[in-house]
PDB file of N, CA and C in Angstrom:
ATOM      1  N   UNK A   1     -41.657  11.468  22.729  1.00  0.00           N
ATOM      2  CA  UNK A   1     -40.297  10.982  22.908  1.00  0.00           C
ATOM      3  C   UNK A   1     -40.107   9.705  22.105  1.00  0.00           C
ATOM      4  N   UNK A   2     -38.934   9.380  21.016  1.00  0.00           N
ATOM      5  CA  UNK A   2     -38.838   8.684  20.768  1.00  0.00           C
ATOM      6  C   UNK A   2     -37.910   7.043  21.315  1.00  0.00           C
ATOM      7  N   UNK A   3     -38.265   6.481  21.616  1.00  0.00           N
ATOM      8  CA  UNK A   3     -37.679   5.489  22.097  1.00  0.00           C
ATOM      9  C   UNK A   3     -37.014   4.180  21.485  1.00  0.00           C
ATOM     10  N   UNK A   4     -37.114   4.558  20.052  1.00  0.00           N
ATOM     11  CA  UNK A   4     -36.771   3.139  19.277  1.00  0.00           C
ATOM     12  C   UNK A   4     -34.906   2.907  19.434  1.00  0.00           C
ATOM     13  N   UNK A   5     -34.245   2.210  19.560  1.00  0.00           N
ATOM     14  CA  UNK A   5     -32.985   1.798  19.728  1.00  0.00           C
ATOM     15  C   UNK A   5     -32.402   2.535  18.195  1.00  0.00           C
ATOM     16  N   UNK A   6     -31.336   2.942  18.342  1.00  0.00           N
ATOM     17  CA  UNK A   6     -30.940   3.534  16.933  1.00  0.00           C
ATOM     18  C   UNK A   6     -28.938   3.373  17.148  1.00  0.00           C
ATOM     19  N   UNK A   7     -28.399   3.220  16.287  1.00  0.00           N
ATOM     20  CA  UNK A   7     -26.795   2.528  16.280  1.00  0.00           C
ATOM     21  C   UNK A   7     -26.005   4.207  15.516  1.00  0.00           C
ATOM     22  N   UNK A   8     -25.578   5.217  16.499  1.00  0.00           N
ATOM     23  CA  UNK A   8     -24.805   6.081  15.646  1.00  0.00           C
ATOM     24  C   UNK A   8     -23.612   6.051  15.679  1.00  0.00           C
ATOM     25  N   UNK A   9     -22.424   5.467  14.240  1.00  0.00           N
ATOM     26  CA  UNK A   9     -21.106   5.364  14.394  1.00  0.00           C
ATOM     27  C   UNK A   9     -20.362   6.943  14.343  1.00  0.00           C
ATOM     28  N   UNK A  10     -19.333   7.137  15.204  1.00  0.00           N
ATOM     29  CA  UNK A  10     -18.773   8.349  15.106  1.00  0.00           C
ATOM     30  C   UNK A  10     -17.604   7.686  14.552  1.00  0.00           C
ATOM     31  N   UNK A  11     -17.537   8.810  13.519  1.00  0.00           N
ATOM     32  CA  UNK A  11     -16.238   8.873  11.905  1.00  0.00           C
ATOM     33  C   UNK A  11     -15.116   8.897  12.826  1.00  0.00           C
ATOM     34  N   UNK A  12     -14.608   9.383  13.640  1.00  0.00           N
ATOM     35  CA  UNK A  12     -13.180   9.274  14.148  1.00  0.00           C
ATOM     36  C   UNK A  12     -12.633   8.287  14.914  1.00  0.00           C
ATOM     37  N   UNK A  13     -14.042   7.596  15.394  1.00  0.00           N
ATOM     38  CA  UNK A  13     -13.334   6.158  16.036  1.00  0.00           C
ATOM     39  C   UNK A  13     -13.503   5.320  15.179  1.00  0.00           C
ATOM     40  N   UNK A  14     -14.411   5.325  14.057  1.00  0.00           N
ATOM     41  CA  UNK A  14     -14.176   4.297  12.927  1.00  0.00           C
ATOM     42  C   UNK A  14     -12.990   4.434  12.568  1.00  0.00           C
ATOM     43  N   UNK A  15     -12.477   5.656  12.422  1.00  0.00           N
ATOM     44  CA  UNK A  15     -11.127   5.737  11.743  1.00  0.00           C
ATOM     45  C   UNK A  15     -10.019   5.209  12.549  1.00  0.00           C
ATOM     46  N   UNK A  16     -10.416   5.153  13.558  1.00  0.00           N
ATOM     47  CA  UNK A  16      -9.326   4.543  14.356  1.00  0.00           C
ATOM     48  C   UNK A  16      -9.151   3.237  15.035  1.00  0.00           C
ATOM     49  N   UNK A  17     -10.511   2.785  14.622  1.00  0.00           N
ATOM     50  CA  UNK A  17     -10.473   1.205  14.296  1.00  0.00           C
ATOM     51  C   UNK A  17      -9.875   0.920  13.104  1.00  0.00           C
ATOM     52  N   UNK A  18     -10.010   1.085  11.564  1.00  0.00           N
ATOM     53  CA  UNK A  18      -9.735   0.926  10.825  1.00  0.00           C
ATOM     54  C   UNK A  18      -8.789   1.597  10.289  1.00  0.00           C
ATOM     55  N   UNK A  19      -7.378   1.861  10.653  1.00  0.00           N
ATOM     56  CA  UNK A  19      -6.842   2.881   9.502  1.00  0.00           C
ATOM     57  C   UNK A  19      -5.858   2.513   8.589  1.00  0.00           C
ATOM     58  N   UNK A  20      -5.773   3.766   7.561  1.00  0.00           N
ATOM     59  CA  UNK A  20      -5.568   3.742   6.265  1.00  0.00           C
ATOM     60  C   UNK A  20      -4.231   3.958   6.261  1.00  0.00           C
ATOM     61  N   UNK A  21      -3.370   2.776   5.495  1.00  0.00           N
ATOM     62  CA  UNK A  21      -2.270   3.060   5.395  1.00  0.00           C
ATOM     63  C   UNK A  21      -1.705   2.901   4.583  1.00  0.00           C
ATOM     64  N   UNK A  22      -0.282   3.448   3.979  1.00  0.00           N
ATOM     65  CA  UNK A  22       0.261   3.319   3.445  1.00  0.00           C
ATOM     66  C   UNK A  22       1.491   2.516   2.416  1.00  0.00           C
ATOM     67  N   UNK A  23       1.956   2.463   1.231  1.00  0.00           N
ATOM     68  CA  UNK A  23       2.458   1.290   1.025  1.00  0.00           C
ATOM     69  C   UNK A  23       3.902   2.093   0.441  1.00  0.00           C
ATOM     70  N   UNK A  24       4.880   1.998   0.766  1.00  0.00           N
ATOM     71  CA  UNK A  24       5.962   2.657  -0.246  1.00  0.00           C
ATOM     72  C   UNK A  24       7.034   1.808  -0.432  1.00  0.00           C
ATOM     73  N   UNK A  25       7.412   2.053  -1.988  1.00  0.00           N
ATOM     74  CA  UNK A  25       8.645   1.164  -2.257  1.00  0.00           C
ATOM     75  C   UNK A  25       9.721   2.291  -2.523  1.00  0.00           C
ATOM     76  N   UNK A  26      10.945   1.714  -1.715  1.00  0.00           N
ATOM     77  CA  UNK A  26      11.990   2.155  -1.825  1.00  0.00           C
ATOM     78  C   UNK A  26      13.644   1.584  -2.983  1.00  0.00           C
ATOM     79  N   UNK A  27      14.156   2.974  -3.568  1.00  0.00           N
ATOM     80  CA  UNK A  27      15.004   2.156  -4.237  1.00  0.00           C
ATOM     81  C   UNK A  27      16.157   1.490  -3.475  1.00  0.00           C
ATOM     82  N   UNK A  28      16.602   0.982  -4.498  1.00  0.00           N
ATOM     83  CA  UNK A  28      17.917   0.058  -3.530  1.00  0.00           C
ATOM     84  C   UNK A  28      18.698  -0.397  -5.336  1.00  0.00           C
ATOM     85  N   UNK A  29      19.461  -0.497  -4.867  1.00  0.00           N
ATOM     86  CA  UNK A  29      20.648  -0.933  -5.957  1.00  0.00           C
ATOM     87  C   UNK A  29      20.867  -2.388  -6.378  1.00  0.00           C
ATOM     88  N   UNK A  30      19.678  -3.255  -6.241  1.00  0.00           N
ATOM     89  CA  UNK A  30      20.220  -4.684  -6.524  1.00  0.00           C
ATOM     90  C   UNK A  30      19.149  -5.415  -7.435  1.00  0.00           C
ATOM     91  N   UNK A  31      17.786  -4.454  -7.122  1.00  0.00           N
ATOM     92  CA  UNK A  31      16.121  -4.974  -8.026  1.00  0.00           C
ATOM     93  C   UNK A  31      15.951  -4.302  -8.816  1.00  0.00           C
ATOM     94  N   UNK A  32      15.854  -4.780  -9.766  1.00  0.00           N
ATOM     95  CA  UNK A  32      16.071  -4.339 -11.826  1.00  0.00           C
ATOM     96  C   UNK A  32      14.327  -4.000 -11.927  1.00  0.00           C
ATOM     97  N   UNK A  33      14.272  -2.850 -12.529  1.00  0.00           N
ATOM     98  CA  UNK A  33      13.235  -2.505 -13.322  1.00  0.00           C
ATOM     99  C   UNK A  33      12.091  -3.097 -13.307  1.00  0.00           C
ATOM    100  N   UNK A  34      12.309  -4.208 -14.486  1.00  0.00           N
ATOM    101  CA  UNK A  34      11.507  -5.671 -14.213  1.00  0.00           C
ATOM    102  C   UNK A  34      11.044  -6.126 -13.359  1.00  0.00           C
ATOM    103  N   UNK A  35      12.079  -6.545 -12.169  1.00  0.00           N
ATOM    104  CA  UNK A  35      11.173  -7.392 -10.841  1.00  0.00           C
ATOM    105  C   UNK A  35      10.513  -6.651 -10.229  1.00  0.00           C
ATOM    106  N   UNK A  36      11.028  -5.194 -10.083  1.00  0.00           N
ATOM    107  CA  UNK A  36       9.621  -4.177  -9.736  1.00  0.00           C
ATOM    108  C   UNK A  36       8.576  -4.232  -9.830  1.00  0.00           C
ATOM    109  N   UNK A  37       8.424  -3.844 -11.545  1.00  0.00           N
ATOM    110  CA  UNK A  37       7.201  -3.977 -12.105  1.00  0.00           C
ATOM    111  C   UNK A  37       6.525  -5.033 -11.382  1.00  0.00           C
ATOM    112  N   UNK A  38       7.267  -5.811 -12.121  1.00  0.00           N
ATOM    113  CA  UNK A  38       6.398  -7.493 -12.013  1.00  0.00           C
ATOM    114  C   UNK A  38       6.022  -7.952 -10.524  1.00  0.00           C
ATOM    115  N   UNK A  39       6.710  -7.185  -9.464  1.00  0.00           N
ATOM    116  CA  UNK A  39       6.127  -7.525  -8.067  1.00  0.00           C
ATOM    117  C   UNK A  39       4.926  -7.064  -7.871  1.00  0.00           C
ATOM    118  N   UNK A  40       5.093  -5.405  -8.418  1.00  0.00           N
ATOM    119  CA  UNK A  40       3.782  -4.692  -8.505  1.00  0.00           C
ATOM    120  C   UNK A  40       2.244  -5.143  -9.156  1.00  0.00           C
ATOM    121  N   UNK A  41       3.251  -5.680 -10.136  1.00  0.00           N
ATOM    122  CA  UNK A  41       1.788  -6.503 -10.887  1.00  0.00           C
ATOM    123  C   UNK A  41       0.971  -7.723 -10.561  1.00  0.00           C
ATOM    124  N   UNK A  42       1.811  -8.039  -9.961  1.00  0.00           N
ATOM    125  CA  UNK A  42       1.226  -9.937  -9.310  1.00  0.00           C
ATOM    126  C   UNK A  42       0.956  -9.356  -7.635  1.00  0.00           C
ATOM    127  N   UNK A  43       1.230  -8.905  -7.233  1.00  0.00           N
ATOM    128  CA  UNK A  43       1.069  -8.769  -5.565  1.00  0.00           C
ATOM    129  C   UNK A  43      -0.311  -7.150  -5.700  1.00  0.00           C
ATOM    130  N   UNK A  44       0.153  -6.432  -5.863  1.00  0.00           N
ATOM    131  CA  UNK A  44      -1.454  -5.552  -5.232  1.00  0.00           C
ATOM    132  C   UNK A  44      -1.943  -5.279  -6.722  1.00  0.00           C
ATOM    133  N   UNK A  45      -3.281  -5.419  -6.059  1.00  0.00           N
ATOM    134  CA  UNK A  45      -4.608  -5.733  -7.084  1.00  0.00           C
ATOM    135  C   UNK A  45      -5.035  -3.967  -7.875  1.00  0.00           C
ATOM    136  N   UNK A  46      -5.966  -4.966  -8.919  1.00  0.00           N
ATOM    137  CA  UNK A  46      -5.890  -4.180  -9.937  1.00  0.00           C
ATOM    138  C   UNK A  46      -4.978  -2.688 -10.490  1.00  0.00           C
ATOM    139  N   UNK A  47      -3.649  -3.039 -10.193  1.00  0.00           N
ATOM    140  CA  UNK A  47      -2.663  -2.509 -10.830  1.00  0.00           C
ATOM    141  C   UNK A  47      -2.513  -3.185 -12.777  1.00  0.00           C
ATOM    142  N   UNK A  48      -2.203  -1.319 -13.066  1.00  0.00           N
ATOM    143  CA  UNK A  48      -1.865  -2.610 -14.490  1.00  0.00           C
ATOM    144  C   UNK A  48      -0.469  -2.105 -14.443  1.00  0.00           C
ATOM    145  N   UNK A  49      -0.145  -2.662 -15.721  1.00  0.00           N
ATOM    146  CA  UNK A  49       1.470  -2.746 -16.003  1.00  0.00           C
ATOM    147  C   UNK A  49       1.752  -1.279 -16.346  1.00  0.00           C
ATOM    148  N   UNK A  50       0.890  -0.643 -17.092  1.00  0.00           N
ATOM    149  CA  UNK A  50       1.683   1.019 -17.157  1.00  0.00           C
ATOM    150  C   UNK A  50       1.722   1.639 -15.896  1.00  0.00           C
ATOM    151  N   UNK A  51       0.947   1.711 -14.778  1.00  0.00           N
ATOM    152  CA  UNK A  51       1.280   1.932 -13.754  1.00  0.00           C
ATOM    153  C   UNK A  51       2.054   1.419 -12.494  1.00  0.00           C
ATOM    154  N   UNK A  52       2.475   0.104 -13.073  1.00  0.00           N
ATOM    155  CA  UNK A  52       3.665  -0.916 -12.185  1.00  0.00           C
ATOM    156  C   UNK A  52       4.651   0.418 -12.941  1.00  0.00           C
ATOM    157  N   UNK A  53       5.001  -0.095 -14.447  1.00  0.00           N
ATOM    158  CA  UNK A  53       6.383   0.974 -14.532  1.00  0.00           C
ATOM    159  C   UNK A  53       6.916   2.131 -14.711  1.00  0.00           C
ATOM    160  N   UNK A  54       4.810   3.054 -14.119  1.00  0.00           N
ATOM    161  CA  UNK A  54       5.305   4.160 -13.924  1.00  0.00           C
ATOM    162  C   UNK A  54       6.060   4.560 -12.331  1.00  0.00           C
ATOM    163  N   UNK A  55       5.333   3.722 -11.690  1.00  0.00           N
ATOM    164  CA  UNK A  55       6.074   3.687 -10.024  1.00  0.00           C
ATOM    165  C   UNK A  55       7.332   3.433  -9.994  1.00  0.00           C
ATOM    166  N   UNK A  56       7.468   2.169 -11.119  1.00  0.00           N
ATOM    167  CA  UNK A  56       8.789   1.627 -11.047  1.00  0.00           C
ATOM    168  C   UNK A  56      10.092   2.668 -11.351  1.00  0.00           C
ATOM    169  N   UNK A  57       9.555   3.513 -12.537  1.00  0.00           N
ATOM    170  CA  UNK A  57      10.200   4.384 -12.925  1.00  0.00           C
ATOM    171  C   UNK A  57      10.207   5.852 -11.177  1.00  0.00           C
ATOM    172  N   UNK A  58       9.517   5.873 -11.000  1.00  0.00           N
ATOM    173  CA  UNK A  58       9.392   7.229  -9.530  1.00  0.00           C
ATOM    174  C   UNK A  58       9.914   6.592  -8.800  1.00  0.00           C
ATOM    175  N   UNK A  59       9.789   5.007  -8.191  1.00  0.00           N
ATOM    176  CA  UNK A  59      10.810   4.525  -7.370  1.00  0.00           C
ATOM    177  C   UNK A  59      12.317   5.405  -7.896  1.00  0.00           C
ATOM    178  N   UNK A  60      12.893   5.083  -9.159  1.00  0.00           N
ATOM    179  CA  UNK A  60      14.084   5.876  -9.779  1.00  0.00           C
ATOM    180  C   UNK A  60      14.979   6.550  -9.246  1.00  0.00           C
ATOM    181  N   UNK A  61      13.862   7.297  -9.684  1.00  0.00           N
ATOM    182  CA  UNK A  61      13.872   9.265 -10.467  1.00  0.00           C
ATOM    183  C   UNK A  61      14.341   9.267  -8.370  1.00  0.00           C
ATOM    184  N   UNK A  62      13.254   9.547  -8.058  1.00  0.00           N
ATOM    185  CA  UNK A  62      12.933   9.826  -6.551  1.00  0.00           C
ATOM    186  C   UNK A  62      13.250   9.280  -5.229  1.00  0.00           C
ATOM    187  N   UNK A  63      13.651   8.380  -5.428  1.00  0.00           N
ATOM    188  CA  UNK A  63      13.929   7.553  -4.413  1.00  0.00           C
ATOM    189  C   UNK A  63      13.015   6.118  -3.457  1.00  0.00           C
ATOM    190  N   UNK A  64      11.544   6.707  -4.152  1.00  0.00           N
ATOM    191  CA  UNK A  64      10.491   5.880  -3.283  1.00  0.00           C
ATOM    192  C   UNK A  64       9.149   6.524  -3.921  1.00  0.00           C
ATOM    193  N   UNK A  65       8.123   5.908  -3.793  1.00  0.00           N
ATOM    194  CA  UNK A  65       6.963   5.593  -4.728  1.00  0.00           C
ATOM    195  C   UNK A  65       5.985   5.069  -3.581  1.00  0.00           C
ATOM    196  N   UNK A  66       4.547   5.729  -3.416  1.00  0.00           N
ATOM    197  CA  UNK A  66       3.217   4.937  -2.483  1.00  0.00           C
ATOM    198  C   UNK A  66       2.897   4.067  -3.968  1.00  0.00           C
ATOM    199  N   UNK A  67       2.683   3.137  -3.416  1.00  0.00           N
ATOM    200  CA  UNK A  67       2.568   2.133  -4.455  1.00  0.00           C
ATOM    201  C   UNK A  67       0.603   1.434  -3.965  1.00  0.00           C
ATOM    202  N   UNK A  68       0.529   1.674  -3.094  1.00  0.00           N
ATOM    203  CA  UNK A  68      -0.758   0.721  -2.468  1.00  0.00           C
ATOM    204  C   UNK A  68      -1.066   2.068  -1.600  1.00  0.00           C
ATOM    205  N   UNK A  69      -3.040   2.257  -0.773  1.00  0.00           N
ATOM    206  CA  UNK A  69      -3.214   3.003  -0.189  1.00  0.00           C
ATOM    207  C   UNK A  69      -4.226   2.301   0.094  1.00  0.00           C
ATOM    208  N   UNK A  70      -4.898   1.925   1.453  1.00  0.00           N
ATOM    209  CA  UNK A  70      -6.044   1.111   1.967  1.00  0.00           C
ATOM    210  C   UNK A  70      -6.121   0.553   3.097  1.00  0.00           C
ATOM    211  N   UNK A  71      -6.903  -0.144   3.697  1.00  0.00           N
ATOM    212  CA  UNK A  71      -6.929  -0.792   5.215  1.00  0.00           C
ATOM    213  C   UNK A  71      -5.746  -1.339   5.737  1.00  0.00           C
ATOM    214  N   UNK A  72      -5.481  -1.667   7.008  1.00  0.00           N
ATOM    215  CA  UNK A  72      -4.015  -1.942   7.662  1.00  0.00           C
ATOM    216  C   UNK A  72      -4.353  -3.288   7.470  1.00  0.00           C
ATOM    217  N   UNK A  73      -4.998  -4.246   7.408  1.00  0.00           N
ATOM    218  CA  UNK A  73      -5.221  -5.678   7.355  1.00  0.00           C
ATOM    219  C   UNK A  73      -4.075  -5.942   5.930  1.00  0.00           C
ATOM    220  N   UNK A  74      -5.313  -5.316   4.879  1.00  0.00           N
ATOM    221  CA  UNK A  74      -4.758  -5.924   3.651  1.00  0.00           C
ATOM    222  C   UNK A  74      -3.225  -5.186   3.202  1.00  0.00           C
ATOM    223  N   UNK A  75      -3.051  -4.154   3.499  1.00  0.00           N
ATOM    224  CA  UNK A  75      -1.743  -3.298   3.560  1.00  0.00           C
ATOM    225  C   UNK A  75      -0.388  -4.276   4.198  1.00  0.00           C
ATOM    226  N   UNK A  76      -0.545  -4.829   5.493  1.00  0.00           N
ATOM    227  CA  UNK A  76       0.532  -5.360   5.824  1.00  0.00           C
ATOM    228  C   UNK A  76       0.492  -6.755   4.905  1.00  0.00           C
ATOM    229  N   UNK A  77      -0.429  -7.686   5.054  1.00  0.00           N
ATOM    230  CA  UNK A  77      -0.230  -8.479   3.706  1.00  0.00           C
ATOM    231  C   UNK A  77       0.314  -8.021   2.549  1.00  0.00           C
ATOM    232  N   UNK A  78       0.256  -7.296   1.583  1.00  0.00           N
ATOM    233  CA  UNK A  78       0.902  -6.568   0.744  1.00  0.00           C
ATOM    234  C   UNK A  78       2.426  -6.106   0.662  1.00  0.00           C
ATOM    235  N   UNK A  79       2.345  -5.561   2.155  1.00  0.00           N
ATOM    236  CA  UNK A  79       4.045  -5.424   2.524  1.00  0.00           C
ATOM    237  C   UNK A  79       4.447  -6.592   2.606  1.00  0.00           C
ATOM    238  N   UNK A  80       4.037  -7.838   3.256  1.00  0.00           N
ATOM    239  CA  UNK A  80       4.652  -8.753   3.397  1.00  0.00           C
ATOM    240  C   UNK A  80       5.203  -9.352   2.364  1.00  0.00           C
ATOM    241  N   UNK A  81       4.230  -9.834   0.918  1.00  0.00           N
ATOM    242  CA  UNK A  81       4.410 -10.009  -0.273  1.00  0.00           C
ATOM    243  C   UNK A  81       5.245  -9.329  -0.530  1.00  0.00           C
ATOM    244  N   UNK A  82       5.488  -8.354  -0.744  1.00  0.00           N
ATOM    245  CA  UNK A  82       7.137  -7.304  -1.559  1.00  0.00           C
ATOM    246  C   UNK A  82       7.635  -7.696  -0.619  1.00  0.00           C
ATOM    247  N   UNK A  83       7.967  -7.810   0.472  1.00  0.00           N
ATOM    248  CA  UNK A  83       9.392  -8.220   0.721  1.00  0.00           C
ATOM    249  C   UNK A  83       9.947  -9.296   0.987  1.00  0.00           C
ATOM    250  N   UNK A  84       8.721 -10.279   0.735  1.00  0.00           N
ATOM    251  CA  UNK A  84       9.165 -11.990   0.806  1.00  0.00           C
ATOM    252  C   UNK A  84      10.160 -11.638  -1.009  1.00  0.00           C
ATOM    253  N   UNK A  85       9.402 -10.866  -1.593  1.00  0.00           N
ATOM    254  CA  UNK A  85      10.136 -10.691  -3.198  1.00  0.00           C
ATOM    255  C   UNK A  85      10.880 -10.219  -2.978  1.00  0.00           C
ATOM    256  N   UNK A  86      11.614  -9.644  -1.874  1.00  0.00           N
ATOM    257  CA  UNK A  86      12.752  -8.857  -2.255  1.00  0.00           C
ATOM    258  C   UNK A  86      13.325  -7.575  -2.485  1.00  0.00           C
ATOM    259  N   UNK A  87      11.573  -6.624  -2.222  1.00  0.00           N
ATOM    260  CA  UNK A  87      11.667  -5.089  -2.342  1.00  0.00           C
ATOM    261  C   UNK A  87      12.217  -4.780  -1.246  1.00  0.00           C
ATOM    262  N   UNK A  88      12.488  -3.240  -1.161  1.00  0.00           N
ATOM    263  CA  UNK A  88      13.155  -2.311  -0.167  1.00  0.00           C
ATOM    264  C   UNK A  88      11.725  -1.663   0.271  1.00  0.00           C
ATOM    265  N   UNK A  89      11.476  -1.899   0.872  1.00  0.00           N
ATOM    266  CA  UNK A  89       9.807  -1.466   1.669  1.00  0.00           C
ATOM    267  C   UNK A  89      10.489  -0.499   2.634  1.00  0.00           C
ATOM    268  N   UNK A  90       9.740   0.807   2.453  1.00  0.00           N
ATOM    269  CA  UNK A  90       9.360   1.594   3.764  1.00  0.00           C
ATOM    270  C   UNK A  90       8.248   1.031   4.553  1.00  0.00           C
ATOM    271  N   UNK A  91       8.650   1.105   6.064  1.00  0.00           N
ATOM    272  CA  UNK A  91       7.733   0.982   7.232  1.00  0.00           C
ATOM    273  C   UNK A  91       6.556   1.063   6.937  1.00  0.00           C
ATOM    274  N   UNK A  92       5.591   0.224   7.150  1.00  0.00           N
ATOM    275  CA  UNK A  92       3.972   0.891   6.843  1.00  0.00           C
ATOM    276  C   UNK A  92       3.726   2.220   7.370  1.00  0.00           C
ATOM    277  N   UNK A  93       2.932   2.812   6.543  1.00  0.00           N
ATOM    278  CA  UNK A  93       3.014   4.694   7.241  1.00  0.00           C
ATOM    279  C   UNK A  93       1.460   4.020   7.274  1.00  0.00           C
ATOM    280  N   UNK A  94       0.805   5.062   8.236  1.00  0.00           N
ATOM    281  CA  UNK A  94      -0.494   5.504   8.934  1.00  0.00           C
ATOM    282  C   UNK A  94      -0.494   6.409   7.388  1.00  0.00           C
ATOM    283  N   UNK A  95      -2.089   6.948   6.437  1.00  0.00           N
ATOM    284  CA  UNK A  95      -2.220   7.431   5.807  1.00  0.00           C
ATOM    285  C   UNK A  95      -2.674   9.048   6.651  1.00  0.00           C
TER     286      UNK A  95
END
């Protein structure tokens, strides 16, 4: 019989300590192209600029764009940033 102490995490309550959420920007009629981008680019990390104005552009076309995908900590920071700037943020979604 083995008796040594051993630590097994089960995947679904990790996940539900930690979950993954979502980031979406919504259009709105008053934030130009530009400040898009450029929110995208200075606020969530390692974004580059062809992919700030390809979102920027699907914000558009579509109406709304996941722009960010990752832990709820750094996610609501993130939301917070876009909309101290001025974006049209959808609700944080659960991923």
């Amino acid at each position: 019989m083995n008796n040594s102490p051993s630590t097994v995490l089960n995947p679904k309550k990790a996940k539900v300590k930690y979950p993954e959420v979502r980031l979406i920007v919504l259009d709105d009629s008053f934030n130009t192209f530009q400040h898009v981008a450029n929110c995208l680019l200075s606020i969530i990390p390692s974004m580059s600029e062809k992919r700030a104005w390809d979102l920027t552009i699907q914000v558009d076309k579509s109406g709304s764009a996941e722009v960010w995908r990752g832990n709820l900590e750094q996610g609501e920071l993130y939301h917070e940033q876009l909309v101290c700037k001025g974006l049209t943020m959808a609700p944080i979604e659960k991923a």
